[in-house]
C-alpha atoms as a PDB file:
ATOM      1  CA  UNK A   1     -14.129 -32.422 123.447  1.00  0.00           C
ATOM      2  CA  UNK A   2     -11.733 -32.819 126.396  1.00  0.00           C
ATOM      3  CA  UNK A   3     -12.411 -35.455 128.837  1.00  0.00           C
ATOM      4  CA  UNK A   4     -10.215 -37.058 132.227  1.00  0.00           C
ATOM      5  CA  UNK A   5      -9.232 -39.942 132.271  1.00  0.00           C
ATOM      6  CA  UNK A   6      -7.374 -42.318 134.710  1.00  0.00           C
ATOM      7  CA  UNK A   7      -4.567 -45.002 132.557  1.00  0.00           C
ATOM      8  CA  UNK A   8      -2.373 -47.839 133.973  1.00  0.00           C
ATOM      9  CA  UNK A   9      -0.411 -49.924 131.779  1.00  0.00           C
ATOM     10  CA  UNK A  10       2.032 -52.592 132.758  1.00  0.00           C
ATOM     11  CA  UNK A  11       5.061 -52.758 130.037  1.00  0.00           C
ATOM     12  CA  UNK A  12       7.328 -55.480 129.698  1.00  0.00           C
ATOM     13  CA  UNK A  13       9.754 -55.856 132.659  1.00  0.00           C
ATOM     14  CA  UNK A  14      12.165 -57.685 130.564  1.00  0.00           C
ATOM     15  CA  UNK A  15      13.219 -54.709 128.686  1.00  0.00           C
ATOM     16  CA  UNK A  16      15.522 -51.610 129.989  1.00  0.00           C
ATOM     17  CA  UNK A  17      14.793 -48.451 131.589  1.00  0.00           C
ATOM     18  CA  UNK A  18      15.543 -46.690 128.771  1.00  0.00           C
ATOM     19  CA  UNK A  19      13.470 -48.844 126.312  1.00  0.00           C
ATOM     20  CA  UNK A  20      10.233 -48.504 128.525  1.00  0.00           C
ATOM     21  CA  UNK A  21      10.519 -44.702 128.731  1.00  0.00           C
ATOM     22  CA  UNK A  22      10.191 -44.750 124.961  1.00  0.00           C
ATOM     23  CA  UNK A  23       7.442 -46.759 125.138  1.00  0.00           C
ATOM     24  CA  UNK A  24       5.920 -44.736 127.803  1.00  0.00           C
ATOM     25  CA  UNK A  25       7.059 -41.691 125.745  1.00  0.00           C
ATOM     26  CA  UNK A  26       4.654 -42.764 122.508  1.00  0.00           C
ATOM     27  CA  UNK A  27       2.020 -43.030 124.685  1.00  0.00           C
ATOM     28  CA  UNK A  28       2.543 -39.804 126.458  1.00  0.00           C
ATOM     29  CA  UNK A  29       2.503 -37.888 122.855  1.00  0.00           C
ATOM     30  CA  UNK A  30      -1.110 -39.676 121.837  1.00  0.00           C
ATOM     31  CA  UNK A  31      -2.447 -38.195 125.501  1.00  0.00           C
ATOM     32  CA  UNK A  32      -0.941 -34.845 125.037  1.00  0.00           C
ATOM     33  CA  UNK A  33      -2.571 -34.338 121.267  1.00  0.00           C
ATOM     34  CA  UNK A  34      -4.779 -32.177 120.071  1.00  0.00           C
ATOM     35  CA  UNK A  35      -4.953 -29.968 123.042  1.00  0.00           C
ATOM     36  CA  UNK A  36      -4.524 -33.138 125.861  1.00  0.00           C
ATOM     37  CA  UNK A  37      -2.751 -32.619 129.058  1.00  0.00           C
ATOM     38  CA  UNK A  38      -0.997 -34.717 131.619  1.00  0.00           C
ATOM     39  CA  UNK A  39      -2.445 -33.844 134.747  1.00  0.00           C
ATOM     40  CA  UNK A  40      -0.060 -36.793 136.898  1.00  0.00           C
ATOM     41  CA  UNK A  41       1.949 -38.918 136.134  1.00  0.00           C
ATOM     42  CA  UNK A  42       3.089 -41.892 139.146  1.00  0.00           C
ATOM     43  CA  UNK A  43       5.780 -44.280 138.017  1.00  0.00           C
ATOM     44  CA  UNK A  44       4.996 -47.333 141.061  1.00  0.00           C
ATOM     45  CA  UNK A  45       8.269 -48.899 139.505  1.00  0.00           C
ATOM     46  CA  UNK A  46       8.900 -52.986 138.701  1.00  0.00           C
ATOM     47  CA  UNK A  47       7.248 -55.283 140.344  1.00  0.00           C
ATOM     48  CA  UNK A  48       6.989 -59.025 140.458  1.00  0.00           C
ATOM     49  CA  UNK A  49       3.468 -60.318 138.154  1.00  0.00           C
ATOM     50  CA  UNK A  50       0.631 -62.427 140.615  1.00  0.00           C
ATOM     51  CA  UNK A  51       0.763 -64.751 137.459  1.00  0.00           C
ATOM     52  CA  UNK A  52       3.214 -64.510 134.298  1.00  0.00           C
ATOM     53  CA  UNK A  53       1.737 -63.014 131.399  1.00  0.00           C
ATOM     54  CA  UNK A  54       2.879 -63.640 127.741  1.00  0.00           C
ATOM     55  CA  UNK A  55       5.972 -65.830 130.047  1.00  0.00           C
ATOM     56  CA  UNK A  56       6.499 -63.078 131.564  1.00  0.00           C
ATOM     57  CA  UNK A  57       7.149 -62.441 134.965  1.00  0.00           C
ATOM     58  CA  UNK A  58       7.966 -58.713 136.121  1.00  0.00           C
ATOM     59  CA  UNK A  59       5.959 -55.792 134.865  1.00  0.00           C
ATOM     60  CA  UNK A  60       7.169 -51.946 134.675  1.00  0.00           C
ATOM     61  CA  UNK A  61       3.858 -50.020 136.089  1.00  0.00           C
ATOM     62  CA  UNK A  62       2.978 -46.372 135.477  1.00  0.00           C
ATOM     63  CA  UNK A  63      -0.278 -44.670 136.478  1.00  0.00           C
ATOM     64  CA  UNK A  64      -1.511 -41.363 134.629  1.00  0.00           C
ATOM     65  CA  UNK A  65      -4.216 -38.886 135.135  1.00  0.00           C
ATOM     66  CA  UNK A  66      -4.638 -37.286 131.945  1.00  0.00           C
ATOM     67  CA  UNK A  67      -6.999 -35.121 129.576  1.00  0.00           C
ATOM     68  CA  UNK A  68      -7.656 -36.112 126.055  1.00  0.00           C
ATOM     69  CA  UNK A  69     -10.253 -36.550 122.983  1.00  0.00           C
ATOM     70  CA  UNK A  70     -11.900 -39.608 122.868  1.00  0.00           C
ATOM     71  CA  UNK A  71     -10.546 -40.330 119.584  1.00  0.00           C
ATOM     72  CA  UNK A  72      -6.721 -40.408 121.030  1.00  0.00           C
ATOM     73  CA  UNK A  73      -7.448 -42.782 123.294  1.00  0.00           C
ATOM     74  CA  UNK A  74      -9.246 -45.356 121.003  1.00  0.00           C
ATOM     75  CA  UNK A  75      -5.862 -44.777 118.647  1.00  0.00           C
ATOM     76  CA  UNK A  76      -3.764 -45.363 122.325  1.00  0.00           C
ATOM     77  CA  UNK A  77      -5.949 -49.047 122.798  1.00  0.00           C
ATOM     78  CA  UNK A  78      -5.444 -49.795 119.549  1.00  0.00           C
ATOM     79  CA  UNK A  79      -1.657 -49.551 119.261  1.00  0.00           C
ATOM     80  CA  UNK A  80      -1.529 -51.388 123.196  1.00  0.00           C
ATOM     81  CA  UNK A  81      -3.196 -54.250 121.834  1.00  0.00           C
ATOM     82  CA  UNK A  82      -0.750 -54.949 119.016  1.00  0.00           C
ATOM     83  CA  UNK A  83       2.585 -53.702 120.975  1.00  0.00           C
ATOM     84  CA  UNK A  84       4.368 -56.364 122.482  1.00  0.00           C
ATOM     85  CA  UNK A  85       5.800 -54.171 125.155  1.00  0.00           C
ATOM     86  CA  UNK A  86       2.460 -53.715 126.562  1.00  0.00           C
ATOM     87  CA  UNK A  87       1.336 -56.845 128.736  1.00  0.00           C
ATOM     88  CA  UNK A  88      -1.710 -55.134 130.511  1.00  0.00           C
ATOM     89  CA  UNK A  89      -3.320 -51.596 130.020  1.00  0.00           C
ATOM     90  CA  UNK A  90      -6.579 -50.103 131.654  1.00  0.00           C
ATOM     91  CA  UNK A  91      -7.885 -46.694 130.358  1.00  0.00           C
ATOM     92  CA  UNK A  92     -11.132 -45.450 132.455  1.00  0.00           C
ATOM     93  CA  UNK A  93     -12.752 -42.388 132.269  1.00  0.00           C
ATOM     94  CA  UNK A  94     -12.964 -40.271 135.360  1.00  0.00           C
ATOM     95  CA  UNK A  95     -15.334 -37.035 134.595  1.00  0.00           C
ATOM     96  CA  UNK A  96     -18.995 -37.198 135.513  1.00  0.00           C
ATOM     97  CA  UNK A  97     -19.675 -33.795 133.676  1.00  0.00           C
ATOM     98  CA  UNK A  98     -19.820 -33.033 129.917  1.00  0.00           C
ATOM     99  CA  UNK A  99     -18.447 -29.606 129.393  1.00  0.00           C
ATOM    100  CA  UNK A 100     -15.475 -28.400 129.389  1.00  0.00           C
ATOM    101  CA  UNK A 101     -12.660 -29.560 131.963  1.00  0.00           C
ATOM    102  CA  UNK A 102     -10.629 -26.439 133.934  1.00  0.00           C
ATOM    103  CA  UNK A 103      -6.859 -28.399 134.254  1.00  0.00           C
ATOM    104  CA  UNK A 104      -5.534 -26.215 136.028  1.00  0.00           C
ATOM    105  CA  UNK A 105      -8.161 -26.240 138.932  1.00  0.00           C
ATOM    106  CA  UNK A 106      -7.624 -30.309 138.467  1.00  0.00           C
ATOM    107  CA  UNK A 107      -3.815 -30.216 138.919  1.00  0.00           C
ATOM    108  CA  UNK A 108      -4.300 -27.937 141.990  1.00  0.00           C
ATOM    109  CA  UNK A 109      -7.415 -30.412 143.284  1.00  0.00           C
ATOM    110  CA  UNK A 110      -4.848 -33.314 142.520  1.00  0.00           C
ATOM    111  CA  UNK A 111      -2.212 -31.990 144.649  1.00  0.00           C
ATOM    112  CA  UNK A 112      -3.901 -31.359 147.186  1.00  0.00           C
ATOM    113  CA  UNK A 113      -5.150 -34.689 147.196  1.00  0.00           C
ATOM    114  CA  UNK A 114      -1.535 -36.172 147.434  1.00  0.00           C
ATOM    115  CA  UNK A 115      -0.525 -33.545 150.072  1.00  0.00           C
ATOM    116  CA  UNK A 116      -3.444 -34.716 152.403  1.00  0.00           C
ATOM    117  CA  UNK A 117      -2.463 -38.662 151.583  1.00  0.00           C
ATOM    118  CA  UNK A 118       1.414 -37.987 152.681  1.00  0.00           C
ATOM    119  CA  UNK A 119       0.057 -36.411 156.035  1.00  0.00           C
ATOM    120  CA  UNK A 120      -2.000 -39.682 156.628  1.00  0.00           C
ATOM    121  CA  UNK A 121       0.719 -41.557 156.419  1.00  0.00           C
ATOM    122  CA  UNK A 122       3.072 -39.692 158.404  1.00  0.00           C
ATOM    123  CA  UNK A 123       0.552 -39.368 161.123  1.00  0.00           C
ATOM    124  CA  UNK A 124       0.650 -43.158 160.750  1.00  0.00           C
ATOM    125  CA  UNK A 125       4.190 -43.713 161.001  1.00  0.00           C
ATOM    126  CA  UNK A 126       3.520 -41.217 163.936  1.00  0.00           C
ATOM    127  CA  UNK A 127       1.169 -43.429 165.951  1.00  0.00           C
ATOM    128  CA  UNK A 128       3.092 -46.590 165.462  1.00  0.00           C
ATOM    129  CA  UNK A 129       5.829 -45.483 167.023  1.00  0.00           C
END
């Protein structure tokens, strides 16, 4: 069974680019198995930790809404907790309904959703100037 699910994970901001796509990348192919989708994905870039984890003190963050099993995402905590490249993760699930999830109606619902935040905040550039 298909559920949504929202998942941000802060990776090591010590390591490159490249490195933390392929982390990012493993991840991706546990949420997109056994029928899972990526509904969004919102890369909110490097940014400096409140306090340093692991003495650590920059953190790659990445947001995704997603559909998966259940079962994938215990396997996805699981490997988080042991990888090093992971310093903080946070999987929650969104639905309220059991049934069956429509992801296409979501991706359209999500868009929409962004669309209407980007006018807010034009019409607040707007009003401030």
């Amino acid at each position: 069974m298909l559920r949504e699910y929202d998942f941000t994970i802060i990776t090591n901001g010590n390591i490159t680019e490249g490195d933390n796509a392929k982390v990012l990348t493993g991840y991706e192919g546990l949420m997109t198995k056994d029928g899972g989708e990526i509904l969004k994905r919102d890369d909110w870039g490097s940014k400096k930790l409140t306090y340093p984890i692991k003495k650590i003190f920059r953190g790659f963050y990445t947001n995704y809404d997603f559909v998966g099993t259940p079962e994938n995402v215990a396997e996805m905590e699981r490997l988080m907790r042991i990888d090093d490249n992971v310093l903080r993760h946070l999987i929650v699930r969104t639905d309220e309904a059991e049934g069956q999830i429509d992801v296409s109606a979501r991706k359209v619902e999500l868009a929409k959703q962004e669309k209407e935040a980007r006018e807010r905040e034009a019409e607040q550039r707007r009003r401030k100037e």
